[in-house]
N, C-alpha and C. Protein backbone atom coordinates (compact mmCIF):
# COMPACT_ATOMS: atom_id res chain seq x y z
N UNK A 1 -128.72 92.93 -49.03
CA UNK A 1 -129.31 93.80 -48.02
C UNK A 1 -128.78 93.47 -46.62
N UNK A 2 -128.79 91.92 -46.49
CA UNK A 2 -128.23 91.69 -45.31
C UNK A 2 -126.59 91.99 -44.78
N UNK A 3 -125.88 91.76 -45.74
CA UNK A 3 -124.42 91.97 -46.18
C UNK A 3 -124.52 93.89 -45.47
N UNK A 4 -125.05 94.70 -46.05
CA UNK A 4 -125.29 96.17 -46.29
C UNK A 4 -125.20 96.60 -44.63
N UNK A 5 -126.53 95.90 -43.83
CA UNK A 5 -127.02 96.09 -42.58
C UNK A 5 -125.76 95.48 -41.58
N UNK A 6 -125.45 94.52 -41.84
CA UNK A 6 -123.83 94.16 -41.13
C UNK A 6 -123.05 95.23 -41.04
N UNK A 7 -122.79 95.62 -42.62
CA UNK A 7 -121.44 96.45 -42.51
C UNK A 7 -122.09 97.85 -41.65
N UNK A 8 -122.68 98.52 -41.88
CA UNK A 8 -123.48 99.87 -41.10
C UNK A 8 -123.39 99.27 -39.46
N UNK A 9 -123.40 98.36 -39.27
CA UNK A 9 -123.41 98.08 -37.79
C UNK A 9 -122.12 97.87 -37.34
N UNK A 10 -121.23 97.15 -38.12
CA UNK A 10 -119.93 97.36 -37.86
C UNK A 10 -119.13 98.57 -38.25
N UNK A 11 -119.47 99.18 -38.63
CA UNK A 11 -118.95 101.07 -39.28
C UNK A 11 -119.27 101.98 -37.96
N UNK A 12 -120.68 101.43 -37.10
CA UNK A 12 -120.65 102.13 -36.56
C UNK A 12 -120.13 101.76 -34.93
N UNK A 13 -120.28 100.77 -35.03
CA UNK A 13 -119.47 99.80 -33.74
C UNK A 13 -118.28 100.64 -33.72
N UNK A 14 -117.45 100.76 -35.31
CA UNK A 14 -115.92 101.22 -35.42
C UNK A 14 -116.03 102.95 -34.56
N UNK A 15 -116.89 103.44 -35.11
CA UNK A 15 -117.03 105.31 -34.44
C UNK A 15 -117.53 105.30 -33.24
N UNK A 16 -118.26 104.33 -32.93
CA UNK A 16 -118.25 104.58 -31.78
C UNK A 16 -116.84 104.40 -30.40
N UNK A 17 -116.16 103.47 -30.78
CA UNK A 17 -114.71 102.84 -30.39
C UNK A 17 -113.83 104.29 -30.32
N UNK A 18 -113.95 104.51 -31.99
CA UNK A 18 -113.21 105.87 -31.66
C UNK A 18 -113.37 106.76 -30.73
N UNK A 19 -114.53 107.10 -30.72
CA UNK A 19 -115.12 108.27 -30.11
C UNK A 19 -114.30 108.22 -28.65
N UNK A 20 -114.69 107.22 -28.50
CA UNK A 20 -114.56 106.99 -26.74
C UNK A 20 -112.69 106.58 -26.36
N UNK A 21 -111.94 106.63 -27.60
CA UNK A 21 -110.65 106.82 -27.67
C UNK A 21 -109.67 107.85 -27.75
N UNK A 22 -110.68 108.90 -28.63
CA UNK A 22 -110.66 109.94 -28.67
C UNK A 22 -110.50 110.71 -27.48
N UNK A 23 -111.76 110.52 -26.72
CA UNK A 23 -111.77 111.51 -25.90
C UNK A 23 -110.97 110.82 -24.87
N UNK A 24 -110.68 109.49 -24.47
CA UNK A 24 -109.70 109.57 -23.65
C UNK A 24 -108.76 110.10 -23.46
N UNK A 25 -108.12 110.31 -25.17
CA UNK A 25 -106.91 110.99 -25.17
C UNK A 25 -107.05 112.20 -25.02
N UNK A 26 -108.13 112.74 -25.06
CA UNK A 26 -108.22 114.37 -25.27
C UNK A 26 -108.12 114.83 -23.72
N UNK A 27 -109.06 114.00 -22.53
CA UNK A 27 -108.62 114.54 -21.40
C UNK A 27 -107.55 114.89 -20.84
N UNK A 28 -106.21 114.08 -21.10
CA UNK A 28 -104.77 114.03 -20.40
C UNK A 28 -104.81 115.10 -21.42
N UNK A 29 -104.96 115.44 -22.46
CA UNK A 29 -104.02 116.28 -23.03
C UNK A 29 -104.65 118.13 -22.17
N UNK A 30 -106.49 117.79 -22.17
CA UNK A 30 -106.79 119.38 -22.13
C UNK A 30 -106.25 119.85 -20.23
N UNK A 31 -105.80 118.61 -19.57
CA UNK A 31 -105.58 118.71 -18.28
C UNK A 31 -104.20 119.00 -18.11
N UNK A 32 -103.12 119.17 -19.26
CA UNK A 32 -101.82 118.95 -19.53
C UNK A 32 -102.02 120.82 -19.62
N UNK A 33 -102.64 121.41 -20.66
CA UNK A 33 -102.73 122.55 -20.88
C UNK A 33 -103.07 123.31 -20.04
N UNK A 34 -104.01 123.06 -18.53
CA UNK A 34 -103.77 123.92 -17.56
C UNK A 34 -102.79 124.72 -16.97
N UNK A 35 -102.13 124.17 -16.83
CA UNK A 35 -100.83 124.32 -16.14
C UNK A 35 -99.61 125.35 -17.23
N UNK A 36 -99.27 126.47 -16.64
CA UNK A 36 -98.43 127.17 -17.40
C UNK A 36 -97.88 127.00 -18.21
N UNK A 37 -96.36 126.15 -17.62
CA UNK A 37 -95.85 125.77 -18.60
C UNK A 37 -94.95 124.43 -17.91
N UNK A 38 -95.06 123.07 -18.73
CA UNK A 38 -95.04 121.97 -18.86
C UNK A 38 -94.16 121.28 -19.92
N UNK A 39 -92.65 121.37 -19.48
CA UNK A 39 -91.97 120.39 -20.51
C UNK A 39 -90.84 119.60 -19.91
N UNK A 40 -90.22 118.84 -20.77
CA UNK A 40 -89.15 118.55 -20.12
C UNK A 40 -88.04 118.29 -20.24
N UNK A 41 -87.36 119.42 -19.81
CA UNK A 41 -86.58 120.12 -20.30
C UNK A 41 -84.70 119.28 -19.26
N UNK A 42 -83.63 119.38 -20.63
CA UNK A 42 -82.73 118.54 -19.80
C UNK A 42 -81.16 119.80 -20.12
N UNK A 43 -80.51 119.53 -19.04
CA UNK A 43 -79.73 119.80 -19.48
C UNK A 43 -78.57 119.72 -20.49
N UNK A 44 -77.86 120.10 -20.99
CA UNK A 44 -76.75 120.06 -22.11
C UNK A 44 -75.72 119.80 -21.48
N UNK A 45 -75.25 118.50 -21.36
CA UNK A 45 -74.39 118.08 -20.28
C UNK A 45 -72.26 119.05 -21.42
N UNK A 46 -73.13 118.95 -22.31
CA UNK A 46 -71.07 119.15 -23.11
C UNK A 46 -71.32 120.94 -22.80
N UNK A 47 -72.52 121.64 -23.00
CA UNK A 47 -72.17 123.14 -22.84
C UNK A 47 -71.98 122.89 -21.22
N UNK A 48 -72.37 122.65 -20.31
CA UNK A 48 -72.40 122.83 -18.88
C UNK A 48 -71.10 122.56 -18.43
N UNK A 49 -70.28 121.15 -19.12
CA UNK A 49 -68.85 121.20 -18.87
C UNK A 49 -68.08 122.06 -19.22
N UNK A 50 -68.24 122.26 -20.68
CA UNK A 50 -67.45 123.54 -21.09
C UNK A 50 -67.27 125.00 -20.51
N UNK A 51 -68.54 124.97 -19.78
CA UNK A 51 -68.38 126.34 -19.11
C UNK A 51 -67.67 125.93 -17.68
N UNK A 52 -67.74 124.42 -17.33
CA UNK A 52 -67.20 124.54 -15.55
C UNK A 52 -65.69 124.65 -15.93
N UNK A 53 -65.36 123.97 -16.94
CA UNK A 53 -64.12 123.53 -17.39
C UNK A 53 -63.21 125.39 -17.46
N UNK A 54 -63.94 125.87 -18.34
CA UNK A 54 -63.21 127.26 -18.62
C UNK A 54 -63.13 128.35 -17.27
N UNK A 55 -64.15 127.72 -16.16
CA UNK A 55 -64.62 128.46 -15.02
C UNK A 55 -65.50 129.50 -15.23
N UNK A 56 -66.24 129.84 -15.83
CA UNK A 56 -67.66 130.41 -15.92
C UNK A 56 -68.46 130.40 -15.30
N UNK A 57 -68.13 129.82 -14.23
CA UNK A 57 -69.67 129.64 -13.53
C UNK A 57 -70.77 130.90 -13.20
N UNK A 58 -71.62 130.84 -12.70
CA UNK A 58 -72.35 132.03 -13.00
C UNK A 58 -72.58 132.22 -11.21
N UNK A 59 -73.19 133.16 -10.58
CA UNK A 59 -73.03 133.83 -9.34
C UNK A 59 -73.98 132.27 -8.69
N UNK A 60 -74.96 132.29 -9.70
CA UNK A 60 -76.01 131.05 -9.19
C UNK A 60 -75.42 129.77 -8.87
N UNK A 61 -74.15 129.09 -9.51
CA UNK A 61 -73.42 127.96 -9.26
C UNK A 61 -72.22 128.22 -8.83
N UNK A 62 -72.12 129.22 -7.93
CA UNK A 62 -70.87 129.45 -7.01
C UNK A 62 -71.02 128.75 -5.47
């Protein structure tokens, strides 16, 4: 019985831990989703040469 009452106290020690891990993570994420749009985004350094290289540039990188 005593064994029983331990573990229930440590089971719930464990959910409670979560809980409050949980939602830490959940804030950055639902505060991430405000915002339009959010990535991060890199350029393609071999297409970007290839096009300076052939002279392509576009009116925007003149």
């Amino acid at each position: 019985m005593q064994m029983t009452m331990s573990n229930l106290k440590n089971t719930d020690a464990s959910l409670r831990n979560m809980k409050i891990q949980i939602t830490q993570l959940a804030k950055p994420l639902a505060e991430n989703q405000k915002s339009t749009f959010s990535t991060n985004t890199k350029v393609n350094l071999r297409e970007h040469y290839n096009v300076v290289l052939r002279g392509e540039l576009s009116s925007s990188e003149q």
